[in-house]
Each structure stands twice: as structure tokens, then as C-alpha cells.
C-alpha atoms as a PDB file:
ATOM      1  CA  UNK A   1       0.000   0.000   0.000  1.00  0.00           C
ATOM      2  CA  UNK A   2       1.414   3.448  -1.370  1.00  0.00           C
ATOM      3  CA  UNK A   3       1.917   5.771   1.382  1.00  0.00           C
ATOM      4  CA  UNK A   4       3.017   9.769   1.808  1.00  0.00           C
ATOM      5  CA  UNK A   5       5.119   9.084   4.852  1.00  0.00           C
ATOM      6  CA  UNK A   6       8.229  10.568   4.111  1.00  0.00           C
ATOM      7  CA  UNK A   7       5.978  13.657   3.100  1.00  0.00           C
ATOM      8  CA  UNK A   8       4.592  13.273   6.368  1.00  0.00           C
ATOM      9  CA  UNK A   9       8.060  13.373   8.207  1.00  0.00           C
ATOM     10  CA  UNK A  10       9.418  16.147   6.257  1.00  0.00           C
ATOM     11  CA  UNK A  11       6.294  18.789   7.003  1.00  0.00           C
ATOM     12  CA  UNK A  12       5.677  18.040  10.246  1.00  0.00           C
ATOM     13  CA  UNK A  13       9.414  18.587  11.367  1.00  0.00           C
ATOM     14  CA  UNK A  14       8.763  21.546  10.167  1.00  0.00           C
ATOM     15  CA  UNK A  15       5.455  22.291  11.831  1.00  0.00           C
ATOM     16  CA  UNK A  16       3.453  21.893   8.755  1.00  0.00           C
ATOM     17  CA  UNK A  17       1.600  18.813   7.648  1.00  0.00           C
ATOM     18  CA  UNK A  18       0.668  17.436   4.315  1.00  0.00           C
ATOM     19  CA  UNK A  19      -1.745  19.848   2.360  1.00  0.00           C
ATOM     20  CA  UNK A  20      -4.327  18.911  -0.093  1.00  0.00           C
ATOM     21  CA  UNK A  21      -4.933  20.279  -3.604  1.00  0.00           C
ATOM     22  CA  UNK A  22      -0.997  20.581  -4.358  1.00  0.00           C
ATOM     23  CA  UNK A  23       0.547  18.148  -6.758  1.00  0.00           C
ATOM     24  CA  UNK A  24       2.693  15.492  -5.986  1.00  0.00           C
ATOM     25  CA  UNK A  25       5.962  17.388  -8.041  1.00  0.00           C
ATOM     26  CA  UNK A  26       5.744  20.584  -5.653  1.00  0.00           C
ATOM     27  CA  UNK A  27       5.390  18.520  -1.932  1.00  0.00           C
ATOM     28  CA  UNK A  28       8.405  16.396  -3.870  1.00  0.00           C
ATOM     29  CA  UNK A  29      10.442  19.673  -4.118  1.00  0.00           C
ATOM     30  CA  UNK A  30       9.438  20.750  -0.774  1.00  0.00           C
ATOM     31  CA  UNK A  31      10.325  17.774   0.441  1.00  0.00           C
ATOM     32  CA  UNK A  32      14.356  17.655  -0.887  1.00  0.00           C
ATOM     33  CA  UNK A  33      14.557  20.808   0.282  1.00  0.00           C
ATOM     34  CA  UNK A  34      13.813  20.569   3.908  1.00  0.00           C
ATOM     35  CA  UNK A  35      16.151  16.820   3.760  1.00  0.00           C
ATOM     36  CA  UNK A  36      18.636  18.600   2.487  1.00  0.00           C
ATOM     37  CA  UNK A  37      18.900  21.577   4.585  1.00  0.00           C
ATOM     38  CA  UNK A  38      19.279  18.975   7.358  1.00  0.00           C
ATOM     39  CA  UNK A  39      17.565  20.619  10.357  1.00  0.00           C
ATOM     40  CA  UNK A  40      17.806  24.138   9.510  1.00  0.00           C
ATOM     41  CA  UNK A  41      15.333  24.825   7.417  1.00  0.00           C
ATOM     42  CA  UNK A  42      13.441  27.427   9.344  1.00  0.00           C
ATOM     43  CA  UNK A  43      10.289  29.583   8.957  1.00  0.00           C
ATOM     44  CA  UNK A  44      10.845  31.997   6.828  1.00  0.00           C
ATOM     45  CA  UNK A  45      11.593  29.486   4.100  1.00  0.00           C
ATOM     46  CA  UNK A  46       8.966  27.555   4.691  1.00  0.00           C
ATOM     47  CA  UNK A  47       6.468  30.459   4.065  1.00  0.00           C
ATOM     48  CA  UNK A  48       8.302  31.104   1.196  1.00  0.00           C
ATOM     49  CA  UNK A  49       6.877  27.708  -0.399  1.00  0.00           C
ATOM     50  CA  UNK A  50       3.582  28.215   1.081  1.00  0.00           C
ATOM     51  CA  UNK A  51       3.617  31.696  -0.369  1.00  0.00           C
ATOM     52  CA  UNK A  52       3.205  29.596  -3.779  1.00  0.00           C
ATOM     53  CA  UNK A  53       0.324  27.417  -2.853  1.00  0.00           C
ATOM     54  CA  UNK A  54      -1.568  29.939  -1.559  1.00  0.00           C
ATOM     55  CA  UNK A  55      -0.970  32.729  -4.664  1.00  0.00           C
ATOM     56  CA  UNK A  56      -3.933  34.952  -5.120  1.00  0.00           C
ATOM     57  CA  UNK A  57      -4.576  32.647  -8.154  1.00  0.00           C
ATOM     58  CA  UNK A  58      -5.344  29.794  -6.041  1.00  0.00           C
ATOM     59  CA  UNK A  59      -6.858  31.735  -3.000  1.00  0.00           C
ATOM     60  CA  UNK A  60      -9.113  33.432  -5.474  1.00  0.00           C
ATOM     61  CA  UNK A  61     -10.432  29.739  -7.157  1.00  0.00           C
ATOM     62  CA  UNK A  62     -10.800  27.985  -3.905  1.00  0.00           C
ATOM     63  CA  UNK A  63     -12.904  31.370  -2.696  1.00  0.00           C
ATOM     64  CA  UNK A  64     -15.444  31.677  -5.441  1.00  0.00           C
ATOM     65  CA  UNK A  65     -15.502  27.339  -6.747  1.00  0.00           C
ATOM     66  CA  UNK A  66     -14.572  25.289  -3.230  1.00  0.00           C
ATOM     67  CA  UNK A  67     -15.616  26.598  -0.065  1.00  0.00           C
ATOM     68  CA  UNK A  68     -18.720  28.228  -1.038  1.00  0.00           C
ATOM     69  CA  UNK A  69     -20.004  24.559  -1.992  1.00  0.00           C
ATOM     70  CA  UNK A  70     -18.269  22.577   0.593  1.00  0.00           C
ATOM     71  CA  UNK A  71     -20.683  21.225   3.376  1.00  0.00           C
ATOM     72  CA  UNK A  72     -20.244  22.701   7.001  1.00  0.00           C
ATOM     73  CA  UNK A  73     -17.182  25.210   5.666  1.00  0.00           C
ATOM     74  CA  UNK A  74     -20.024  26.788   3.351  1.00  0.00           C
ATOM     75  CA  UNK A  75     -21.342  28.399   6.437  1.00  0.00           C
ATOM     76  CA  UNK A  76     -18.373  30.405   7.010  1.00  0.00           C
ATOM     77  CA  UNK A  77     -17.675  31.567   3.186  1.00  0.00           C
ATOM     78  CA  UNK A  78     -18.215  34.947   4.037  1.00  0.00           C
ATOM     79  CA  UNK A  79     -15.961  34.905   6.887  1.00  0.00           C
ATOM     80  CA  UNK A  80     -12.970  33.189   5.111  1.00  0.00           C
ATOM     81  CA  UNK A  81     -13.023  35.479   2.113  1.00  0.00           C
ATOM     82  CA  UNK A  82     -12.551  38.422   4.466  1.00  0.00           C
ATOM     83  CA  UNK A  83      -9.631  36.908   6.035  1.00  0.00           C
ATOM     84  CA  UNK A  84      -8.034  35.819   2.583  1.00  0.00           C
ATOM     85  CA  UNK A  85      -8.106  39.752   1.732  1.00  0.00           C
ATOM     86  CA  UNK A  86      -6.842  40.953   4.705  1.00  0.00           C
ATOM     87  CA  UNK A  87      -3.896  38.521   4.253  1.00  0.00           C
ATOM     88  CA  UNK A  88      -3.371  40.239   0.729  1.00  0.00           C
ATOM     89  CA  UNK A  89      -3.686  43.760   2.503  1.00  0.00           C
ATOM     90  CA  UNK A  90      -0.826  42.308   4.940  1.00  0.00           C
ATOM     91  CA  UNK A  91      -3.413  42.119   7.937  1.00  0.00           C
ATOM     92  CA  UNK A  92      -2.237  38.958   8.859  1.00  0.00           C
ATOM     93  CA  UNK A  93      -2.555  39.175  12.678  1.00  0.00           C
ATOM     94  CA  UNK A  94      -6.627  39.663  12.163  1.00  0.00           C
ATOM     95  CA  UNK A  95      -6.406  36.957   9.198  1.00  0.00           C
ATOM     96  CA  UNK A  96      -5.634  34.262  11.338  1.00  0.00           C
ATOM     97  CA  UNK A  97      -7.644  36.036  14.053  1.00  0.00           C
ATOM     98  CA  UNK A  98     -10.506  35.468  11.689  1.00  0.00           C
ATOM     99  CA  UNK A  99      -9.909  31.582  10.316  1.00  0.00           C
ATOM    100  CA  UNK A 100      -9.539  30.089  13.949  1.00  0.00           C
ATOM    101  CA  UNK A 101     -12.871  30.059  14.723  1.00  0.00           C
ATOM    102  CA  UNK A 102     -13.883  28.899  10.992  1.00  0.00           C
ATOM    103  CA  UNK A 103     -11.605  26.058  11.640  1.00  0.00           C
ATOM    104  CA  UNK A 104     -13.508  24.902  15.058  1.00  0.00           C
ATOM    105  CA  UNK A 105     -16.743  25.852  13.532  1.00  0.00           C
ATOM    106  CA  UNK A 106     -16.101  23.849  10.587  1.00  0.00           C
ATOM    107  CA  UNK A 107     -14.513  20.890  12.580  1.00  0.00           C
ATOM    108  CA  UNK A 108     -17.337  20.521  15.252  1.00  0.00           C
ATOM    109  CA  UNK A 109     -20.160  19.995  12.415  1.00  0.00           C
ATOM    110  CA  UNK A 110     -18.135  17.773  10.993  1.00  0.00           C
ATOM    111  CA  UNK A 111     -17.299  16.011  13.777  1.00  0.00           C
ATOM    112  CA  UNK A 112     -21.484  16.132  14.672  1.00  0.00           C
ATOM    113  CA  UNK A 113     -21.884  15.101  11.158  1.00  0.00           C
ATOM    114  CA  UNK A 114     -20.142  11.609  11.832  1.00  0.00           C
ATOM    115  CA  UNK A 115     -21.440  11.387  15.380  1.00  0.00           C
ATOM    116  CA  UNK A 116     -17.729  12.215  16.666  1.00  0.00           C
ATOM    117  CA  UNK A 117     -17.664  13.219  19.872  1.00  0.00           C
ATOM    118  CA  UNK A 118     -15.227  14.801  22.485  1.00  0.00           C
ATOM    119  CA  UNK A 119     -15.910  15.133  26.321  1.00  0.00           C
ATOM    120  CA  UNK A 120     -15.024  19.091  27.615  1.00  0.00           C
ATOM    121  CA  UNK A 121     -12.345  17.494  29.585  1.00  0.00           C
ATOM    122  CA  UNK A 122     -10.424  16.381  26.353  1.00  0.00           C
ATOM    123  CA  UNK A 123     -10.858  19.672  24.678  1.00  0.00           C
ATOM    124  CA  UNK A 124     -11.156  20.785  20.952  1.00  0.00           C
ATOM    125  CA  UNK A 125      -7.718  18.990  20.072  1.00  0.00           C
ATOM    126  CA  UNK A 126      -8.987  15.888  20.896  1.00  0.00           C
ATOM    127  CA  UNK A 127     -11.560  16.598  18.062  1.00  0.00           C
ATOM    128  CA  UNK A 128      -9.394  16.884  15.538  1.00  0.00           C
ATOM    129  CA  UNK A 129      -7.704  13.682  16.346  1.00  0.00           C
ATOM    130  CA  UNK A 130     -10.713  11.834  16.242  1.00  0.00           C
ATOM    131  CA  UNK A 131     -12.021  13.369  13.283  1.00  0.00           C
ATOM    132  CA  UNK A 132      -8.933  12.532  11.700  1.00  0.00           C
ATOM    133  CA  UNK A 133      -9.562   8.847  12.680  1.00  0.00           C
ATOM    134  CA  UNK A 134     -12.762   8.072  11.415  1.00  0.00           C
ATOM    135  CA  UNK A 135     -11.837   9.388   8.813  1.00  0.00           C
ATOM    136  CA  UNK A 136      -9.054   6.952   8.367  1.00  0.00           C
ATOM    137  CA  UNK A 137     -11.425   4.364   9.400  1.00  0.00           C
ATOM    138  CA  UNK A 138     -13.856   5.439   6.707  1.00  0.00           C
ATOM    139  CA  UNK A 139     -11.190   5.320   4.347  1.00  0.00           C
ATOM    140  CA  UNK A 140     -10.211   1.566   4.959  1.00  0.00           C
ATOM    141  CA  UNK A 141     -13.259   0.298   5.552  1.00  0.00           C
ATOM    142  CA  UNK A 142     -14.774   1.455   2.468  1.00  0.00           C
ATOM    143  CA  UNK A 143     -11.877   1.473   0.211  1.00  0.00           C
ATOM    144  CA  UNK A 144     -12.138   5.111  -0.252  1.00  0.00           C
ATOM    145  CA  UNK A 145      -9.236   6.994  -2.671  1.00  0.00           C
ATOM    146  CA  UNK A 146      -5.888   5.564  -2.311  1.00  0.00           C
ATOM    147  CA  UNK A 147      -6.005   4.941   0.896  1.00  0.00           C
ATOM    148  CA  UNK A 148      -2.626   4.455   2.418  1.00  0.00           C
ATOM    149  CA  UNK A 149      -1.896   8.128   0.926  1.00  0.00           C
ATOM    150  CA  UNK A 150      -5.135   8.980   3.130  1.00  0.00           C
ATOM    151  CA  UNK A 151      -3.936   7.842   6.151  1.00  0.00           C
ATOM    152  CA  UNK A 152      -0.609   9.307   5.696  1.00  0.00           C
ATOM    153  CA  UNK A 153      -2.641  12.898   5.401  1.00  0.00           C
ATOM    154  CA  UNK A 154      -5.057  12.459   8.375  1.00  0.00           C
ATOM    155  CA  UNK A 155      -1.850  11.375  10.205  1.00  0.00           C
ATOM    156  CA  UNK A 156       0.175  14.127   9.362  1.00  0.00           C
ATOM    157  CA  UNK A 157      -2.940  16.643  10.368  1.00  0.00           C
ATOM    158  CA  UNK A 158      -3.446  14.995  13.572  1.00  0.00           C
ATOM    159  CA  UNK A 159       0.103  15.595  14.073  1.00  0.00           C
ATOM    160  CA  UNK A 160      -0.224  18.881  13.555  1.00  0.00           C
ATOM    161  CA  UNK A 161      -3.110  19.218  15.609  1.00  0.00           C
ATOM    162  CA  UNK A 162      -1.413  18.098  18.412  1.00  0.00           C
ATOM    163  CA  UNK A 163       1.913  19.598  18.496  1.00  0.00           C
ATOM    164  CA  UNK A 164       1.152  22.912  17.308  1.00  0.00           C
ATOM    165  CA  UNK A 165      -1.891  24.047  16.372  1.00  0.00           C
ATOM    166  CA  UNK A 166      -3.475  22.674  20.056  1.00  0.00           C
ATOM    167  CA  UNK A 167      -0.824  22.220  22.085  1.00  0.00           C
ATOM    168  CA  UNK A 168      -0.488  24.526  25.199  1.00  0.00           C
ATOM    169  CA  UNK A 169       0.671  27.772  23.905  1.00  0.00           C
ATOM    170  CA  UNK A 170       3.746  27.758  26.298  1.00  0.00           C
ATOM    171  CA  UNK A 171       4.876  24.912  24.828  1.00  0.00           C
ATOM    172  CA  UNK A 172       4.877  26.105  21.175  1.00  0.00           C
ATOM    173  CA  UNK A 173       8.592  25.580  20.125  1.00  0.00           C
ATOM    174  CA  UNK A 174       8.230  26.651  16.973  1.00  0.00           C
ATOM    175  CA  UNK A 175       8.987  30.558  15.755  1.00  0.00           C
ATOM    176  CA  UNK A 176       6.003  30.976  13.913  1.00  0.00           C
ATOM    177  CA  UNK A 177       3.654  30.575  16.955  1.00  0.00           C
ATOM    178  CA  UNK A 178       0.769  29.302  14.957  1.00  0.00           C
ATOM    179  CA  UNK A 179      -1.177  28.449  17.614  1.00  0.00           C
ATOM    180  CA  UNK A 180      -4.910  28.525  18.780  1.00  0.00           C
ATOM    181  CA  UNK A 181      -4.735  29.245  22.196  1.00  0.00           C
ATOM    182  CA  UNK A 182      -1.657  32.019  22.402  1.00  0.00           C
ATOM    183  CA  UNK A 183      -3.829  34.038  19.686  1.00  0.00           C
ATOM    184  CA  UNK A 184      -7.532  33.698  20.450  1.00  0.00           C
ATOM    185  CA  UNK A 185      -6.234  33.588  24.429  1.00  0.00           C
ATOM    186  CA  UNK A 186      -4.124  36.801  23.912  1.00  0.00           C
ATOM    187  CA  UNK A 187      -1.160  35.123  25.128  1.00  0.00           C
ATOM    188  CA  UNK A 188       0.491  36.554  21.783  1.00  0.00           C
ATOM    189  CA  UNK A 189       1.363  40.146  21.029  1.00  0.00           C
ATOM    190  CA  UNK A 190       2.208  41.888  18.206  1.00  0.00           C
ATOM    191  CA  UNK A 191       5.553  40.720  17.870  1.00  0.00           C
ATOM    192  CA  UNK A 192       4.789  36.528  18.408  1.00  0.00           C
ATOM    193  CA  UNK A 193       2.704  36.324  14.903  1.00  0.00           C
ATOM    194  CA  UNK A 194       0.926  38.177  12.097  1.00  0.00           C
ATOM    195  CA  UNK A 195       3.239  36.900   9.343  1.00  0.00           C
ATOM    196  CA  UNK A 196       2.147  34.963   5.937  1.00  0.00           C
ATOM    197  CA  UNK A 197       3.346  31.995   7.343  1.00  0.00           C
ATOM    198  CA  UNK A 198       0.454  32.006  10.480  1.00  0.00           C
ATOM    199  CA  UNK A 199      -2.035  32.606   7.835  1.00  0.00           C
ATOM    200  CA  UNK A 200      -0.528  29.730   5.534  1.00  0.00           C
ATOM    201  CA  UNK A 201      -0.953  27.250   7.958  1.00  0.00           C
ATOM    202  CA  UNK A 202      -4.473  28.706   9.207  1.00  0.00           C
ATOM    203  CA  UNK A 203      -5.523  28.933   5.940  1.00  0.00           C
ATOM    204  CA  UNK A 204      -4.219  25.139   4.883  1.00  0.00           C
ATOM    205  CA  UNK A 205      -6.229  23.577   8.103  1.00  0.00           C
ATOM    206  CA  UNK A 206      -9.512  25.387   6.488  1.00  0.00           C
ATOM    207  CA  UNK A 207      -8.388  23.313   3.180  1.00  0.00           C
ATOM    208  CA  UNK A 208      -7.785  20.255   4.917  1.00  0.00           C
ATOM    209  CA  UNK A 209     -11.626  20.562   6.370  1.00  0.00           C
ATOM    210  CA  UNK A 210     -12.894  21.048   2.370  1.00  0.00           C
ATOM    211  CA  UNK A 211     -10.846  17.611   2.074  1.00  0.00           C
ATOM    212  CA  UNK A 212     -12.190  15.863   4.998  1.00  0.00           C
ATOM    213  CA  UNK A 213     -15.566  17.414   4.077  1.00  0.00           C
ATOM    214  CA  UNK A 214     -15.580  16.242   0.591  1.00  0.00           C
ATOM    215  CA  UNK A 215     -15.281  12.482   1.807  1.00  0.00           C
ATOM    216  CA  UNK A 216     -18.806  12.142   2.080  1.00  0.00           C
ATOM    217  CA  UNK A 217     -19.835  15.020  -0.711  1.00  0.00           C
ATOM    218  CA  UNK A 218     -20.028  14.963  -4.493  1.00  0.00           C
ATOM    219  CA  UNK A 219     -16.621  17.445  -4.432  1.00  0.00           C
ATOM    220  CA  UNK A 220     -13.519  16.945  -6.191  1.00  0.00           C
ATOM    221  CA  UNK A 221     -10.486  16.170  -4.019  1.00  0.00           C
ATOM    222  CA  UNK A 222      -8.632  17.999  -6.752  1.00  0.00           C
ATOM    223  CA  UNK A 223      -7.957  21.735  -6.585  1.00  0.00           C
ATOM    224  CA  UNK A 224     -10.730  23.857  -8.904  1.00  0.00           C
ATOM    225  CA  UNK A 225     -10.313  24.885 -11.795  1.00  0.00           C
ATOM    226  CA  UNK A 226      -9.973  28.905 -12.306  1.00  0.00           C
ATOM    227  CA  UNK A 227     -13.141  30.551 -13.544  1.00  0.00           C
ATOM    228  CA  UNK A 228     -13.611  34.270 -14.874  1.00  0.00           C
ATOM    229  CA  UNK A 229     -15.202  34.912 -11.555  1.00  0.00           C
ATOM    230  CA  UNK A 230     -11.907  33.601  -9.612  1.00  0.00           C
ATOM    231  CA  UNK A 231      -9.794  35.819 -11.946  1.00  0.00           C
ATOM    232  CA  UNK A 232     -11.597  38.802 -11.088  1.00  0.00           C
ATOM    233  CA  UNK A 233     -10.823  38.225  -7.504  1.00  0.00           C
ATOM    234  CA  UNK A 234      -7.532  37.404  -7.981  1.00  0.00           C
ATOM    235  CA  UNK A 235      -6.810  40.772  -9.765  1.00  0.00           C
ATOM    236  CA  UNK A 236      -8.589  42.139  -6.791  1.00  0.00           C
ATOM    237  CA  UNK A 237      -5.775  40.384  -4.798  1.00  0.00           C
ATOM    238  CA  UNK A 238      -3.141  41.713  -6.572  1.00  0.00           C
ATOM    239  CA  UNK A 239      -4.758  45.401  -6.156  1.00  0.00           C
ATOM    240  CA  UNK A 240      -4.905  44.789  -2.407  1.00  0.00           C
ATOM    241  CA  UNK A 241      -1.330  43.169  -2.021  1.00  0.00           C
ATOM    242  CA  UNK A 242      -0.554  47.159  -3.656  1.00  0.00           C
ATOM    243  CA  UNK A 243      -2.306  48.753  -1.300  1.00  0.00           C
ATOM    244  CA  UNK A 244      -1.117  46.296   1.603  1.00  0.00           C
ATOM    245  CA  UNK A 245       2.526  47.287   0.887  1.00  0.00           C
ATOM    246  CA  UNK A 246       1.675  50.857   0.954  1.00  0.00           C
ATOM    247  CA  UNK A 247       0.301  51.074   4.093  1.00  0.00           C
ATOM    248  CA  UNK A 248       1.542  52.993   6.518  1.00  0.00           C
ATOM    249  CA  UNK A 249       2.596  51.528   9.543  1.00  0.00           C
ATOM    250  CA  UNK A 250       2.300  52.552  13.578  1.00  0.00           C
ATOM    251  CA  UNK A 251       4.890  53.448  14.822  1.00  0.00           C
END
């Protein structure tokens, strides 16, 4: 059985875990790169390859053709496209501000959705980890996609989940500080996030919901094609990645 695991190992040793709707050549690339910078390869160069999967392009398609029709993340299309501009008006710190409750919104209806349940004592974490699971289980059970790729993804997220995006925020080793609780907990300041790579990662979880989502939905598991709507908004990006750079800043 064909499995992503060395995928897997690569991006989450790098607090990052394997990302749908990106082709097999890029995570490749990725890949070799963070091997071959042998431990060093740091932040900053990791949001420069997520910088490239999440282009206004591909923002823009996955804004007007994806989440829109996606079960349980449709509810929060409005909500997501605001963050996705502010990122491109370099508003990053109320981007993510904005996604982490889409991505528990999202995640408890789906979790309700396949009767998965968490006590309050395990907290939302746990929910992810189980949602992750059944998912795996649905996967083998019913021969859904190629499955050992599958459970390499849901492993990687649950990963994730559990040493970054959940974990206690004074245990977040990472630079980044990508985390749930230092940001919606105002443990964070100014200085600990609000860079691309926060809203790369918060941005990739929503993503990973559309995948999870699509499981049990007539939705590709491939990325959307572009549309004349999508191109529209991806000018639109570009315009507000203009205006983003020319804002002033406090001082």
C-alpha cells in the first residue's frame, strides 16, 4: 500500500503537515529541500513555499468554486473570504484572528456530522484527532481513494493538531507561533505572529476541512479549476497586495 510518509516526516518537522490540492511534483520539491537543509530549514523558508500554494490565483479559485459549496465550511464563506483579503492587505494578525474560529466551527459539524464526539475534559484537540480517525477508518473500511496516501494525510494533520496548532501555547517551540490558544487567548502580542506563514498554515487547516468534508460530498479532491469569476478576484488580490505594501505603519 502506497503511502506519503516521508511527506509526512518532512512537514511536520517543520510544523506543517501534508496539504491537499498541491501536486505530488511541488510537496516532492518541498520535500528535498527541507532533507537537504538537514535541520535548519526554518520559517521563513517555509512560508516562502507556502507563499506559492496559496498565490492569489489559487486563494481566489478555492474562494469563489470550493468553499462556497463545501458542506459545514459553506457556512463560514463569508468569513474566510474576508480573512483571505486581509492577508493580501498584509493584515495577517486579524487573518488568522478570523480563520480560527472557521476552523472549530467547521470541525465541530463535521465532527457532529459523523457522530464524533469529544468530552469538555479532552478539549477541541482531541476533536481533531478523532475526526482525523474516522476518517481513516472510513477510508479503509470502504476502500475510499488511495487509501494508504489517506492515512498518511489524516496522520500528518493529527500531528499537527497536536503539536502545534493545540498544544499549550507555552509549549509552542516553533517561531512561527501558529497556535490557537496564544492568539484567540491573547497570550500573543504583536511581535509573536501576524506573518504569511500564520495565515498559511491557518488557511491550509480550512483546506484540509474542504478535504475531509468532501469524503462524504459529491466534491472533487482535486484543486478547482480557475473561472472568470476567480480571476476577477484574484486581480482584486493583486490590487490589495498594492495597497497592503503601501500602508503605513504605527509606529
Amino acid at each position: 500500500m502506497s503511502t506519503l510518509d516521508h511527506y509526512k516526516q518532512a512537514f511536520n518537522s517543520v510544523g506543517w503537515f501534508i496539504p491537499p490540492y498541491v501536486t505530488m511534483g511541488f510537496l516532492s520539491n518541498l520535500t528535498k529541500t527541507i532533507r537537504d537543509h538537514a535541520g535548519t530549514f526554518n520559517q521563513q523558508q517555509l512560508e516562502s513555499f507556502l507563499a506559492q500554494i496559496y498565490s492569489p490565483g489559487n486563494l481566489a479559485v478555492m474562494v469563489t468554486e470550493r468553499y462556497p459549496i463545501t458542506p459545514y465550511v459553506q457556512e463560514y464563506k463569508e468569513i474566510i473570504s474576508e480573512a483571505v483579503a486581509a492577508h493580501f492587505l498584509s493584515l495577517d494578525h486579524v487573518a488568522v484572528a478570523g480563520l480560527m474560529p472557521v476552523i472549530e466551527g467547521a470541525g465541530r459539524r463535521l465532527a457532529d456530522s459523523r457522530a464524533v464526539a469529544i468530552t469538555r475534559r479532552e478539549g477541541i484537540g482531541s476533536l481533531f484527532e478523532k475526526l482525523a480517525e474516522h476518517c481513516k477508518e472510513d477510508a479503509i473500511h470502504n476502500n475510499i481513494g488511495a487509501v494508504g496516501e489517506i492515512l498518511s494525510m489524516m496522520d500528518s494533520f493529527i500531528e499537527f493538531a497536536r503539536r502545534n496548532l493545540y498544544i499549550d501555547s507555552s509549549s509552542y517551540m516553533g517561531s512561527d507561533k501558529t497556535n490557537r490558544h496564544g492568539i484567540l487567548h491573547g497570550a500573543y502580542s504583536d511581535a509573536d505572529y501576524g506573518t504569511p506563514v500564520n495565515f498559511y498554515k491557518s488557511i491550509g487547516a480550512v483546506d484540509f476541512l474542504c478535504f475531509v468534508s468532501a469524503f462524504r460530498a459529491s466534491i472533487s479532491w482535486f484543486a478547482p479549476e480557475p473561472t472568470n469569476a476567480s480571476g476577477l478576484l484574484a486581480a482584486h488580490y493583486a490590487a490589495c497586495i498594492t495597497t497592503g505594501k503601501a500602508r503605513p505603519r504605527p509606529a
